[in-house]
Protein backbone atom coordinates (compact mmCIF):
# COMPACT_ATOMS: atom_id res chain seq x y z
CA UNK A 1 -11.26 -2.11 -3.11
CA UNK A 2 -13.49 -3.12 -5.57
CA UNK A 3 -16.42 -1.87 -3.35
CA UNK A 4 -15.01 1.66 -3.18
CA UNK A 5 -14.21 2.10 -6.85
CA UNK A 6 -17.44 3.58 -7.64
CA UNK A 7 -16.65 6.13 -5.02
CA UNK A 8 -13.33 6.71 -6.10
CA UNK A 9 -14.04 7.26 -9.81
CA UNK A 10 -16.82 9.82 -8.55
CA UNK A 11 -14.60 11.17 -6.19
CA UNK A 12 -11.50 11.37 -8.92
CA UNK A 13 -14.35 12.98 -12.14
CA UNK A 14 -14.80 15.92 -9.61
CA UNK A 15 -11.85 16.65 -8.81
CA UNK A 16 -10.18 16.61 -12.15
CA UNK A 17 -10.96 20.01 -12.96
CA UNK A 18 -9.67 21.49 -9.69
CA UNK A 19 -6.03 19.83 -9.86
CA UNK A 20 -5.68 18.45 -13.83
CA UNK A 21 -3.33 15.81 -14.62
CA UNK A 22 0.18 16.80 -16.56
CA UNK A 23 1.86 13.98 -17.91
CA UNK A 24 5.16 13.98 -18.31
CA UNK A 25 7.70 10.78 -19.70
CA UNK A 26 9.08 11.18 -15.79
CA UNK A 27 6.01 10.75 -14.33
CA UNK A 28 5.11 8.04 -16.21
CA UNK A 29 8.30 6.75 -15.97
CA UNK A 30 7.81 7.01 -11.67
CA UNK A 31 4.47 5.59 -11.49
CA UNK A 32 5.77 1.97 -13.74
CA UNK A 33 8.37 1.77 -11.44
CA UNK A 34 6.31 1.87 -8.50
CA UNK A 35 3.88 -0.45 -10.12
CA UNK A 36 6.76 -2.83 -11.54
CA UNK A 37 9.64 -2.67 -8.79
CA UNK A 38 8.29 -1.34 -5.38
CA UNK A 39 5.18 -3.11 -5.67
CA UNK A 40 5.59 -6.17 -7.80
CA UNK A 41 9.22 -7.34 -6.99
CA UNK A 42 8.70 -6.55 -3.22
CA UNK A 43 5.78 -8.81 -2.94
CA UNK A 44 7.49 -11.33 -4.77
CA UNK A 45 11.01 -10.69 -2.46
CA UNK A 46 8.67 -11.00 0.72
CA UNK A 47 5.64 -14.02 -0.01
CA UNK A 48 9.27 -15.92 -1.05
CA UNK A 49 10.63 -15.04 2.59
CA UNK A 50 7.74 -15.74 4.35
CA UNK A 51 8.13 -19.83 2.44
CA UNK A 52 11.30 -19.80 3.79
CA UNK A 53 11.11 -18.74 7.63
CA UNK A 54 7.74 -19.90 8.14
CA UNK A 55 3.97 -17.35 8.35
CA UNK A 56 4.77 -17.07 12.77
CA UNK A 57 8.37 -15.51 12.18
CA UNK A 58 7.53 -13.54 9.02
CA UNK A 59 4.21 -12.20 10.64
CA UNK A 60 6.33 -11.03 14.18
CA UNK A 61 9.13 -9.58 11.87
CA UNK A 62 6.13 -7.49 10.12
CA UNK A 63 5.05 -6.65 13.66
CA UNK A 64 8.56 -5.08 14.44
CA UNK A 65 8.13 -2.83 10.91
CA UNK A 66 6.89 0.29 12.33
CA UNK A 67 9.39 0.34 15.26
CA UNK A 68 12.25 -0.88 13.13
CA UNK A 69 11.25 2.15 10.69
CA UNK A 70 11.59 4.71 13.29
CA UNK A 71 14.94 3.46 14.25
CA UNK A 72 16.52 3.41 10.99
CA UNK A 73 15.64 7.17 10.34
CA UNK A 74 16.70 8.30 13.15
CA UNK A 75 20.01 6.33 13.04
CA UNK A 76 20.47 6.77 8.95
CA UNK A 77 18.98 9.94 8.21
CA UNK A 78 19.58 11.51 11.54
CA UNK A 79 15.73 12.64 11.93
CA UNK A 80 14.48 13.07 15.21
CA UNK A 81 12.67 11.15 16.86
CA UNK A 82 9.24 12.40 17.25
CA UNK A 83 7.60 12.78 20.35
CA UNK A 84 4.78 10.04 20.69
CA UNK A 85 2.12 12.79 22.36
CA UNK A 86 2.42 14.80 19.48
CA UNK A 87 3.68 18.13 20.79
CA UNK A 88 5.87 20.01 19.14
């Protein structure tokens, strides 16, 4: 990360003009909750997990993520279930 920050702030300078920034209290408001709760507390939630069942579980239960992901949206929010060639 800290490699591509020069990039990034090069990359961010030029395209400021093209799509300006509008900040709003909600928007703020968004972003320190990501930063605070999402990010912060989950890390926290899951480096304490990972003490308790041991790196070998925790890293095979990170393994099962993307799969477990796809099951739980097609089972909670009853999206469908996308076809792994990519055709429509």
């Amino acid at each position: 990360m800290l490699l591509a920050a020069p990039v990034n702030l090069v990359v961010t300078i030029a395209a400021l003009p093209m799509e300006p920034v509008h900040l709003s209290a909600r928007g703020v408001a968004g972003l320190l909750y990501i930063a605070a709760v999402s990010q912060f507390l989950g890390f926290v939630a899951w480096y304490r997990g990972m003490a308790l069942m041991g790196i070998a579980r925790a890293s095979q239960l990170q393994l099962m993520q993307p799969l477990l992901t796809l099951v739980w949206t097609v089972l909670l929010l009853a999206e469908p279930l996308p076809d792994p060639t990519g055709h429509p």
